[in-house]
PDB file of N, CA and C in Angstrom:
ATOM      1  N   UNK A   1    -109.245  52.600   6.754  1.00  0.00           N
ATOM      2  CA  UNK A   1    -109.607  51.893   5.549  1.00  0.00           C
ATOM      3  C   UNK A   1    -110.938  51.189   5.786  1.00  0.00           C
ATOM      4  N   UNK A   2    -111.841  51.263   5.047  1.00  0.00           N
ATOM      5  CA  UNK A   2    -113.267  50.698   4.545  1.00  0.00           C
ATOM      6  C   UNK A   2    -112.733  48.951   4.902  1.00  0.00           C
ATOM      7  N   UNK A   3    -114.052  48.545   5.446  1.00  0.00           N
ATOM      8  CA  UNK A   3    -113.942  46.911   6.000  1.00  0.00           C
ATOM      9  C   UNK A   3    -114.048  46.120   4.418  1.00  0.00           C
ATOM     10  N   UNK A   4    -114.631  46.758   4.259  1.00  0.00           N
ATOM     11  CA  UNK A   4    -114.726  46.129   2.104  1.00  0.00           C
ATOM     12  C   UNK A   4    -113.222  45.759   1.650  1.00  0.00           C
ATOM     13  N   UNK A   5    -112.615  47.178   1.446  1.00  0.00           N
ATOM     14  CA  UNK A   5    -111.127  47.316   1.151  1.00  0.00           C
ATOM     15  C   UNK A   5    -110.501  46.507   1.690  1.00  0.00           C
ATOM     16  N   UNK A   6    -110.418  46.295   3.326  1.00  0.00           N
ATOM     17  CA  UNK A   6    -109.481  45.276   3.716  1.00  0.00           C
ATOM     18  C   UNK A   6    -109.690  44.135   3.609  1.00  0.00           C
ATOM     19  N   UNK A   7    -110.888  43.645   3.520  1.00  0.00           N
ATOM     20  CA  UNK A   7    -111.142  42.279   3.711  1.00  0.00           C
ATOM     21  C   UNK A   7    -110.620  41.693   2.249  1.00  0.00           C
ATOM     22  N   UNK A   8    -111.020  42.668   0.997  1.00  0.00           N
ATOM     23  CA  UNK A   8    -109.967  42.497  -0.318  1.00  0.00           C
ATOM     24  C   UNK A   8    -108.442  42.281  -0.155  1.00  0.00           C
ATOM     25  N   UNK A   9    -108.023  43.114   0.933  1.00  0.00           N
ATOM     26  CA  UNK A   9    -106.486  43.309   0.644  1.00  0.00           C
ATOM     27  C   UNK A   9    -105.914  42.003   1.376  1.00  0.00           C
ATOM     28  N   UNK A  10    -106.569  41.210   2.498  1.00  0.00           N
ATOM     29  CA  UNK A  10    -106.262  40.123   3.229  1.00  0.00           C
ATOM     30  C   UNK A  10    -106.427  38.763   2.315  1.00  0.00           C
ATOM     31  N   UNK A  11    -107.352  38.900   0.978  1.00  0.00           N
ATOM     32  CA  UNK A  11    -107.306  37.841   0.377  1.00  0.00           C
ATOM     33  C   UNK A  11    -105.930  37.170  -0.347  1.00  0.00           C
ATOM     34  N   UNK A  12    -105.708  35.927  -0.273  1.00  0.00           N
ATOM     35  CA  UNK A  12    -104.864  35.519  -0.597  1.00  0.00           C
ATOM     36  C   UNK A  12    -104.524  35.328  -2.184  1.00  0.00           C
ATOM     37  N   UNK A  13    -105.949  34.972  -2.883  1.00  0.00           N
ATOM     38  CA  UNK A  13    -105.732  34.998  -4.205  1.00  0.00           C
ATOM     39  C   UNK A  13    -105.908  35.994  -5.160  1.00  0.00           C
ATOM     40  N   UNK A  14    -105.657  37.480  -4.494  1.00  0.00           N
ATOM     41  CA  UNK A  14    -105.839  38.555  -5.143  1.00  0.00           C
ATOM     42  C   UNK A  14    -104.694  38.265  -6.490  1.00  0.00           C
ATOM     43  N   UNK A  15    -105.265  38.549  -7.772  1.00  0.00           N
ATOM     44  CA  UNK A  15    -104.398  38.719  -8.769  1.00  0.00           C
ATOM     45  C   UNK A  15    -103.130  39.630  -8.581  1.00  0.00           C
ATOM     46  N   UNK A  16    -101.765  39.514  -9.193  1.00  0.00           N
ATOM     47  CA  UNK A  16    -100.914  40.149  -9.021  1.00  0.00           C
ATOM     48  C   UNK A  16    -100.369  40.516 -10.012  1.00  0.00           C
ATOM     49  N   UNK A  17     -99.300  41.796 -10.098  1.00  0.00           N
ATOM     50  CA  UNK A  17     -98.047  42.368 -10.760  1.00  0.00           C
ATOM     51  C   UNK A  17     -96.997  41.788 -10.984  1.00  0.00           C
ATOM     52  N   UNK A  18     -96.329  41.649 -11.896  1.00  0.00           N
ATOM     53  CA  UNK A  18     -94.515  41.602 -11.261  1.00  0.00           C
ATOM     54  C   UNK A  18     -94.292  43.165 -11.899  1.00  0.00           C
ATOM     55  N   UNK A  19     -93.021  43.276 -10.633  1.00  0.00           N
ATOM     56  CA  UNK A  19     -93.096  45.058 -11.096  1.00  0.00           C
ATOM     57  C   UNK A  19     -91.184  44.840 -10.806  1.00  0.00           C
ATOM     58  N   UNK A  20     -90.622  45.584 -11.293  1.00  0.00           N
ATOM     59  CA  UNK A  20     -89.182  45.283 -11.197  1.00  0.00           C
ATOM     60  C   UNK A  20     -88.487  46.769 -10.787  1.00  0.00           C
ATOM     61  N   UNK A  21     -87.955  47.169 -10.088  1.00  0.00           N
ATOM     62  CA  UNK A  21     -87.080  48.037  -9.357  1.00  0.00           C
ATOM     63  C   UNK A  21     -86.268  47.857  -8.868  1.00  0.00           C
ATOM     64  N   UNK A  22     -85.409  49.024  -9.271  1.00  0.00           N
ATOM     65  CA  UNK A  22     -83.580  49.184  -8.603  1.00  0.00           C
ATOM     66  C   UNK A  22     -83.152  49.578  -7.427  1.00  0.00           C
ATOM     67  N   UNK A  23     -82.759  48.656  -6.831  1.00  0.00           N
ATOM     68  CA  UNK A  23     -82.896  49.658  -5.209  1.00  0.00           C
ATOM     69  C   UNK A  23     -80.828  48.776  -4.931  1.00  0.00           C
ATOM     70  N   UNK A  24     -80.482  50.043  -4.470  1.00  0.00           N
ATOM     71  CA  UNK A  24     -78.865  49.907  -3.724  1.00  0.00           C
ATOM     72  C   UNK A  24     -78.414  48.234  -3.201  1.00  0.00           C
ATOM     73  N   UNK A  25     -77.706  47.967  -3.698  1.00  0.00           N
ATOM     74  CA  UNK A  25     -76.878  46.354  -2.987  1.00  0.00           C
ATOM     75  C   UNK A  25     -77.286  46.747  -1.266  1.00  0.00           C
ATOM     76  N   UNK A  26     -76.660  47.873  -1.009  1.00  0.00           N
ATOM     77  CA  UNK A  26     -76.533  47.893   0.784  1.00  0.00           C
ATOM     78  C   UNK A  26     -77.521  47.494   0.835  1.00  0.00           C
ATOM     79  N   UNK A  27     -79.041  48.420   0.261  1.00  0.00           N
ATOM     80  CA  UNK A  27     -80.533  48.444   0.919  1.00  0.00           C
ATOM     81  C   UNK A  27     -81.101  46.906   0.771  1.00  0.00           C
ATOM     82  N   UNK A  28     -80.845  45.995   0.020  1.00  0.00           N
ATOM     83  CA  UNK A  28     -80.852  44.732  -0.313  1.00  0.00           C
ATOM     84  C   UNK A  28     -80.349  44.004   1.004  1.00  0.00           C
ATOM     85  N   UNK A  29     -78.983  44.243   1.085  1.00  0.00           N
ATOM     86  CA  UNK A  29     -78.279  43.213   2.036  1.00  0.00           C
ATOM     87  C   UNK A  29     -78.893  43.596   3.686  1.00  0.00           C
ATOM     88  N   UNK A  30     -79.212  44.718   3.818  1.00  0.00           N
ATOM     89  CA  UNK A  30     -79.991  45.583   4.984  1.00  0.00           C
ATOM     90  C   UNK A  30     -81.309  44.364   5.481  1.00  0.00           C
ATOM     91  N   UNK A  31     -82.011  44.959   4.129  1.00  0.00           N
ATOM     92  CA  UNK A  31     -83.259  43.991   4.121  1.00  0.00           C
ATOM     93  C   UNK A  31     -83.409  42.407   4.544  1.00  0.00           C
ATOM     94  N   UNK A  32     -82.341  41.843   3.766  1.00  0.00           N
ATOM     95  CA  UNK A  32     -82.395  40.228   4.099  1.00  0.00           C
ATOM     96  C   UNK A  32     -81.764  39.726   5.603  1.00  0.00           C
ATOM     97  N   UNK A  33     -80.929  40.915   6.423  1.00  0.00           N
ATOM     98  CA  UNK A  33     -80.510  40.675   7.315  1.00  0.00           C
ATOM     99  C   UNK A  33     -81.509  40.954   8.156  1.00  0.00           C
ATOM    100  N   UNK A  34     -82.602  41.755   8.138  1.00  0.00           N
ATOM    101  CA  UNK A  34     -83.885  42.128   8.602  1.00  0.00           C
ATOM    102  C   UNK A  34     -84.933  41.228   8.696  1.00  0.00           C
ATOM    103  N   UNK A  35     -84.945  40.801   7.708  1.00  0.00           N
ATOM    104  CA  UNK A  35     -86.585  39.827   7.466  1.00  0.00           C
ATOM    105  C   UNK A  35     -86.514  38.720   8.554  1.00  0.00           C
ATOM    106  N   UNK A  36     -85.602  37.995   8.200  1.00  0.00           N
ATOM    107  CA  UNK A  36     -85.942  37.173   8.888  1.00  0.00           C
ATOM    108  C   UNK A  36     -85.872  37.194  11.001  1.00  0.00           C
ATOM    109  N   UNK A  37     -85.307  38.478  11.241  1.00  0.00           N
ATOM    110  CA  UNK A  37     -85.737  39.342  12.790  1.00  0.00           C
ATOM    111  C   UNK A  37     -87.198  39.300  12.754  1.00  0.00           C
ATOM    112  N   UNK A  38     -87.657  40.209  11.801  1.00  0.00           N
ATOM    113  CA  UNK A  38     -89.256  40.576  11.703  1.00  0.00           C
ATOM    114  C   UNK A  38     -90.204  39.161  11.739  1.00  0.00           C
ATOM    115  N   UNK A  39     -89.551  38.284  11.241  1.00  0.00           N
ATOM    116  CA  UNK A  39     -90.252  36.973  10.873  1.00  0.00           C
ATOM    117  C   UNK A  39     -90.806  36.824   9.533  1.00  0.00           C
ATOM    118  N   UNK A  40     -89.935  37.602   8.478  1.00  0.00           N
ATOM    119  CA  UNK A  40     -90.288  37.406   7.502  1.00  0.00           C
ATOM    120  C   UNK A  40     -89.453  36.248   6.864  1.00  0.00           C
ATOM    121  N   UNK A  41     -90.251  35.364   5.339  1.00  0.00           N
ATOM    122  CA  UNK A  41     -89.555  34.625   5.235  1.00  0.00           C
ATOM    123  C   UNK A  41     -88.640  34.832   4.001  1.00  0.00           C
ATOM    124  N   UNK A  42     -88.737  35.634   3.765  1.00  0.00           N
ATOM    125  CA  UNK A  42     -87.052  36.744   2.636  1.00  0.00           C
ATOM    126  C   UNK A  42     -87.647  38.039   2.735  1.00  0.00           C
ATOM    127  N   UNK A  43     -86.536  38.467   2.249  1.00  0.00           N
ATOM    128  CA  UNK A  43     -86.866  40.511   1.873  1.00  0.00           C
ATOM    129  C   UNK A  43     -87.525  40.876   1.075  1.00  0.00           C
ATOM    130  N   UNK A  44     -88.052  40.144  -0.184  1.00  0.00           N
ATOM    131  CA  UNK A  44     -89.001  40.202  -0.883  1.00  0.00           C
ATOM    132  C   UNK A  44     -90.593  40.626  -0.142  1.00  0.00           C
ATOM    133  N   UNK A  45     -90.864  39.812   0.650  1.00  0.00           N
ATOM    134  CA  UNK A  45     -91.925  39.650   1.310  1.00  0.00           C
ATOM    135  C   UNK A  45     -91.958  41.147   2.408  1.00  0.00           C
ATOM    136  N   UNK A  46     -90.667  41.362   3.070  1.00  0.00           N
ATOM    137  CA  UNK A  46     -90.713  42.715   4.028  1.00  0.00           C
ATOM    138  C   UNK A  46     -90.639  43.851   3.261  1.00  0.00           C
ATOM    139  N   UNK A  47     -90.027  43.567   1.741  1.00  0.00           N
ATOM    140  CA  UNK A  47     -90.423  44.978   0.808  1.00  0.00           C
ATOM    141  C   UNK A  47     -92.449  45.072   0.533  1.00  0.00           C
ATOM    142  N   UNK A  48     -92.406  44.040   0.542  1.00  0.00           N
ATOM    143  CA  UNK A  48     -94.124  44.070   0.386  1.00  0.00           C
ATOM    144  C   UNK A  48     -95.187  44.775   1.427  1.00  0.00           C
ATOM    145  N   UNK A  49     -94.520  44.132   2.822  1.00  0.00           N
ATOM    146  CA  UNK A  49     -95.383  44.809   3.839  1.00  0.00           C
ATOM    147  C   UNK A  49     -94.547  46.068   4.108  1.00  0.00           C
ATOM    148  N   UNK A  50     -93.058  46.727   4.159  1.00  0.00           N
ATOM    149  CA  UNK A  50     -93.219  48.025   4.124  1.00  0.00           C
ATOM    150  C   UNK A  50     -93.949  49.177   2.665  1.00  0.00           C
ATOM    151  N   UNK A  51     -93.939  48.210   1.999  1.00  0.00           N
ATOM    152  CA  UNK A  51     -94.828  49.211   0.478  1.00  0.00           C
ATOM    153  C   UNK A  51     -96.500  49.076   1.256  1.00  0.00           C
ATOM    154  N   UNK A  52     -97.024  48.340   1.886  1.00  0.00           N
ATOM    155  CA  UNK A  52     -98.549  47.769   2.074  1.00  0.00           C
ATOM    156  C   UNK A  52     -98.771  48.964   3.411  1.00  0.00           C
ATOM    157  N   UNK A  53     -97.730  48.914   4.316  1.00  0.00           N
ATOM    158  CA  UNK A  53     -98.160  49.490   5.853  1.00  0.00           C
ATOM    159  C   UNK A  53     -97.707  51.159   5.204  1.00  0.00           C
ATOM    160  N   UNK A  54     -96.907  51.495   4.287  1.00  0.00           N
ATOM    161  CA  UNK A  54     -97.014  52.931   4.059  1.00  0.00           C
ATOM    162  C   UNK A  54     -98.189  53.216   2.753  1.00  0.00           C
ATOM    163  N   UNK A  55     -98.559  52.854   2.169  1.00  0.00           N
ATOM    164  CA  UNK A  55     -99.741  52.677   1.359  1.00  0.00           C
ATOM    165  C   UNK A  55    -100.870  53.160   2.191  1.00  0.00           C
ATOM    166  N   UNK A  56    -100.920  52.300   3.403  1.00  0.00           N
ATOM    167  CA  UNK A  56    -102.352  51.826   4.452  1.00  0.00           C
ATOM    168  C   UNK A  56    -102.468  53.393   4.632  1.00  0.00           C
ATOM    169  N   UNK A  57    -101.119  53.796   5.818  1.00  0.00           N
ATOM    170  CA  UNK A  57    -100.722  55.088   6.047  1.00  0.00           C
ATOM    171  C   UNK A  57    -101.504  56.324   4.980  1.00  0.00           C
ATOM    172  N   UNK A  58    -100.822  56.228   4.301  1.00  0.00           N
ATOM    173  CA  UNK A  58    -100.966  57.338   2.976  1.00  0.00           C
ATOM    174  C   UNK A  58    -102.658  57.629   2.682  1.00  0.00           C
ATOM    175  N   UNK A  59    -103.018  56.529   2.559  1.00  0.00           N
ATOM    176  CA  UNK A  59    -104.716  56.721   2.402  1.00  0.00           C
ATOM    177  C   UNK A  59    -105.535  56.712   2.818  1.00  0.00           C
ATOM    178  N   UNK A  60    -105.267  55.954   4.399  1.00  0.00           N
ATOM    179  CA  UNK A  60    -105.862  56.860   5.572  1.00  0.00           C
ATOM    180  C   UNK A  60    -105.549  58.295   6.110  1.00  0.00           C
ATOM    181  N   UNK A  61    -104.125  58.971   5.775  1.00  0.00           N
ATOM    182  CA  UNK A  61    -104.302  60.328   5.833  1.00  0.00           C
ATOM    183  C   UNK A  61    -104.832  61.073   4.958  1.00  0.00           C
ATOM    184  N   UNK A  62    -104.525  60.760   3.508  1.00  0.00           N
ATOM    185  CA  UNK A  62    -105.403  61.013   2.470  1.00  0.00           C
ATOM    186  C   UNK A  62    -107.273  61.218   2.646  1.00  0.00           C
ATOM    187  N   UNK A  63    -107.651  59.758   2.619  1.00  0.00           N
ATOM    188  CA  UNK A  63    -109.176  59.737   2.542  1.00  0.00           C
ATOM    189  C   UNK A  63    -109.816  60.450   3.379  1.00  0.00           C
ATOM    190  N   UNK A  64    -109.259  60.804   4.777  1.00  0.00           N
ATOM    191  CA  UNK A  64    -109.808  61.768   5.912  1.00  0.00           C
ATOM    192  C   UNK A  64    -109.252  63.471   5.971  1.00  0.00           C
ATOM    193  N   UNK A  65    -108.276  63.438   4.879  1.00  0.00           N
ATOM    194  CA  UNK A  65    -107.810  64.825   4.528  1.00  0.00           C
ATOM    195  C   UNK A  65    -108.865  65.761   4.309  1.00  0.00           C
ATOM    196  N   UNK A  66    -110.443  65.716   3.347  1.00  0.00           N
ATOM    197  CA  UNK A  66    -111.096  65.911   3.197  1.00  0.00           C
ATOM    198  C   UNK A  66    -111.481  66.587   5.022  1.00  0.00           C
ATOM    199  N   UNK A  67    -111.899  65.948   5.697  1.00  0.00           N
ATOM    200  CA  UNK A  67    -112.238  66.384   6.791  1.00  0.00           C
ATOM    201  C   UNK A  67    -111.291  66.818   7.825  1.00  0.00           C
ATOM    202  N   UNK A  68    -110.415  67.095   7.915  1.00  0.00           N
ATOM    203  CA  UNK A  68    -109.374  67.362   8.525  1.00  0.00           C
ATOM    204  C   UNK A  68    -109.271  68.815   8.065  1.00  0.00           C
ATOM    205  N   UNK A  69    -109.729  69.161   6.527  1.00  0.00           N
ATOM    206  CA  UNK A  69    -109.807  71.013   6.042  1.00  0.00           C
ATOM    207  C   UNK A  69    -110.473  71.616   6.305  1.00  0.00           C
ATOM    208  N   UNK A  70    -111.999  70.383   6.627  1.00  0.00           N
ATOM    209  CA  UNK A  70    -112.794  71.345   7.228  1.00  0.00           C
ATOM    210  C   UNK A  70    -112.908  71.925   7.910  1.00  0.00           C
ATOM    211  N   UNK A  71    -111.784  71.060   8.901  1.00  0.00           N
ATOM    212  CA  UNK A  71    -112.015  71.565  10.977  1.00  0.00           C
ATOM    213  C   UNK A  71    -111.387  72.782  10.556  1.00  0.00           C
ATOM    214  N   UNK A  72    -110.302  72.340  10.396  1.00  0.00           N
ATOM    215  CA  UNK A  72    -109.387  73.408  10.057  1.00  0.00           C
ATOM    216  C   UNK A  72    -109.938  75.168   9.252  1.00  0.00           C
ATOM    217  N   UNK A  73    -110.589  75.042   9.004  1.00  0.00           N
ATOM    218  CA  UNK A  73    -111.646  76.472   8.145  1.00  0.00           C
ATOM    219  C   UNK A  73    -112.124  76.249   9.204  1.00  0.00           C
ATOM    220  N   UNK A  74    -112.919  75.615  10.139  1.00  0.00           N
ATOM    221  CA  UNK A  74    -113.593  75.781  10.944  1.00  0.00           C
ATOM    222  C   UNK A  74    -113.241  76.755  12.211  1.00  0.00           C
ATOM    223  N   UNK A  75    -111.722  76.061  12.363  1.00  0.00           N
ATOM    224  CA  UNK A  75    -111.157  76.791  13.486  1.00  0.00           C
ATOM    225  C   UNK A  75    -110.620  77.997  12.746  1.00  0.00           C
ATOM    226  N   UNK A  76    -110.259  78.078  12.217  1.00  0.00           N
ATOM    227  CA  UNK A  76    -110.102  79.585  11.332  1.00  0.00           C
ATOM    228  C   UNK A  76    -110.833  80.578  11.863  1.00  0.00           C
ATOM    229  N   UNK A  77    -112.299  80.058  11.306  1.00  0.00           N
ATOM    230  CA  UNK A  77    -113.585  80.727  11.509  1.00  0.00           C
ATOM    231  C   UNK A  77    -113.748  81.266  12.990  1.00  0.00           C
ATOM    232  N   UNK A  78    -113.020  80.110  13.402  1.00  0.00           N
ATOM    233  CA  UNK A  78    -113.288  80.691  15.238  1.00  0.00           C
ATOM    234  C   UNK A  78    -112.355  81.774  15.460  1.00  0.00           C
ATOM    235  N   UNK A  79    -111.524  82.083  15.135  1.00  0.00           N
ATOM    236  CA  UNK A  79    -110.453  82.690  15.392  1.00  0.00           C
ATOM    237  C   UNK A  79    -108.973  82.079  16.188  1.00  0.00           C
ATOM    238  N   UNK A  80    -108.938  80.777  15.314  1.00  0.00           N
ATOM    239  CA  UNK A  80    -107.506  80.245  16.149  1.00  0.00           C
ATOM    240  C   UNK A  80    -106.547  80.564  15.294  1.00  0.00           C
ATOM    241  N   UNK A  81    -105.805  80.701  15.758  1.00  0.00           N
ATOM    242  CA  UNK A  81    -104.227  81.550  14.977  1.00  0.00           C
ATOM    243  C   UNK A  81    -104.072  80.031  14.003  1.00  0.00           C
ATOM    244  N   UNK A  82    -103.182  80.388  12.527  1.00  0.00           N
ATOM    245  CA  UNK A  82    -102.608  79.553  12.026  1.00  0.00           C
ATOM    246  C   UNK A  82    -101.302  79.068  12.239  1.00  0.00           C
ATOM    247  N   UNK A  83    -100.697  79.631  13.476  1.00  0.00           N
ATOM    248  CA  UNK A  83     -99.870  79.266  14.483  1.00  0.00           C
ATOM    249  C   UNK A  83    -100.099  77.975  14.857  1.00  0.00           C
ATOM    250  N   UNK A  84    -101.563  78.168  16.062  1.00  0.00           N
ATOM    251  CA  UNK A  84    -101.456  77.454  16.239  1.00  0.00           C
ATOM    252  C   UNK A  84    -101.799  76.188  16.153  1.00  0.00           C
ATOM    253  N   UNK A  85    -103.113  75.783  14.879  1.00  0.00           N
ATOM    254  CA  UNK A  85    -103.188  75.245  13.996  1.00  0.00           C
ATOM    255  C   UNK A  85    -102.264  74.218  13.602  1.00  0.00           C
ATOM    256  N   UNK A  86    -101.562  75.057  12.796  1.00  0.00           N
ATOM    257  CA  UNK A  86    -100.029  74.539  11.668  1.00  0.00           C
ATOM    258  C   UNK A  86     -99.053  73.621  13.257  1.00  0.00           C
ATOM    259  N   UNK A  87     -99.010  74.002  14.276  1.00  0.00           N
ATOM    260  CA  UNK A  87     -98.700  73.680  15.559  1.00  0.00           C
ATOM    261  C   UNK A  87     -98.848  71.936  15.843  1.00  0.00           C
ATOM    262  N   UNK A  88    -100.067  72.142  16.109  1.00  0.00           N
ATOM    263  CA  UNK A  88    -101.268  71.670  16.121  1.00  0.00           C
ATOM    264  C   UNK A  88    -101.194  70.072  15.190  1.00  0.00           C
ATOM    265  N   UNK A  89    -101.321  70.097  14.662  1.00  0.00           N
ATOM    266  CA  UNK A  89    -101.244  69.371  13.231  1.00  0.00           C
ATOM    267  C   UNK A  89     -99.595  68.734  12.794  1.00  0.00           C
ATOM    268  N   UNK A  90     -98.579  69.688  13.196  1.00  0.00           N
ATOM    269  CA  UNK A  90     -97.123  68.943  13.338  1.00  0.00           C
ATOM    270  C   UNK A  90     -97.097  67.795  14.477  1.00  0.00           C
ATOM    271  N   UNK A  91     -97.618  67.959  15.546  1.00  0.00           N
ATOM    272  CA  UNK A  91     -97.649  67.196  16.417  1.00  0.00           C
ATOM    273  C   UNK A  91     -98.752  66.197  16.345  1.00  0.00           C
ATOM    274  N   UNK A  92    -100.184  66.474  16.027  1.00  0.00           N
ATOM    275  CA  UNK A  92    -100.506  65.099  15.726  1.00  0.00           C
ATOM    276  C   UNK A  92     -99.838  64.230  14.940  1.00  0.00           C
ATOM    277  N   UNK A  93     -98.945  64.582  13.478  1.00  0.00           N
ATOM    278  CA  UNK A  93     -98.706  63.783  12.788  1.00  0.00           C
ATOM    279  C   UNK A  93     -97.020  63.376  13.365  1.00  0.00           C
ATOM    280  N   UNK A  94     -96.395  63.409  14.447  1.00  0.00           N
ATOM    281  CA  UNK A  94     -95.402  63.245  14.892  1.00  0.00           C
ATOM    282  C   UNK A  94     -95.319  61.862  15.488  1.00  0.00           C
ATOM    283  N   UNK A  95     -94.795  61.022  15.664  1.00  0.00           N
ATOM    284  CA  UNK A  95     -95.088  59.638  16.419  1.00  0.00           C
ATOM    285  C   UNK A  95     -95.053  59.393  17.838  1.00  0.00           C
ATOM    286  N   UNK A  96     -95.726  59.048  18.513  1.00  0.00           N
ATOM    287  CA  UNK A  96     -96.431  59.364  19.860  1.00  0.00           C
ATOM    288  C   UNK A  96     -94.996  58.844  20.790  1.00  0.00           C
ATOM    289  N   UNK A  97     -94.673  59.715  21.700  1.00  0.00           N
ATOM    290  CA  UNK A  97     -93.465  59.547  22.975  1.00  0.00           C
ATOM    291  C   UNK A  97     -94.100  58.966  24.352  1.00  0.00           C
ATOM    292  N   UNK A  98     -93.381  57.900  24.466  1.00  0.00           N
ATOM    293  CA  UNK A  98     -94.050  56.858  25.897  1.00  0.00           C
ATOM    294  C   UNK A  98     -93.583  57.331  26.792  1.00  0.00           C
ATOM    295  N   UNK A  99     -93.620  58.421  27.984  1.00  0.00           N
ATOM    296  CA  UNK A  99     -92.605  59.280  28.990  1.00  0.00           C
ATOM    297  C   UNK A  99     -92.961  57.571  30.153  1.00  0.00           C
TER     298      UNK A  99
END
């Protein structure tokens, strides 16, 4: 994410929504037993930063998707199998194992 973008998203008096959604009693009672582990101070607030940290996610794979097709035609071009490519690309996006 652009230093512009974040330094927006860290402001405190950014204008806001109220937005209203249905989500399961369990996923509720889940949450509030959670937040305050995480150090949040209700579930309100940990629904916010898991909507904010998969957002972040999403549009940093997004905004660099653009270049990520290129390599990709690129290596094409070279002659790398879409084996192993498609390979390739499952495992970067896999979450990294600490042996």
């Amino acid at each position: 994410m652009k230093i512009n973008k974040l330094a927006k998203r860290l402001q405190k008096d950014r204008p806001m929504t109220m937005v209203s959604i249905r989500i399961p009693d369990d996923v509720i009672d889940d949450l509030k037993r959670v937040a305050p582990m995480l150090g949040f101070s209700g579930y309100q607030a940990l629904i916010k930063a898991y909507v904010g940290q998969g957002l972040r996610t999403d549009l940093e794979r997004l905004e660099s998707g653009i270049e990520i097709s290129v390599l990709i035609e690129s290596l094409r071009k070279k002659g790398v199998k879409d084996e192993i490519i498609s390979s390739a690309m499952a495992e970067a996006q896999s979450p990294v194992s600490v042996s």
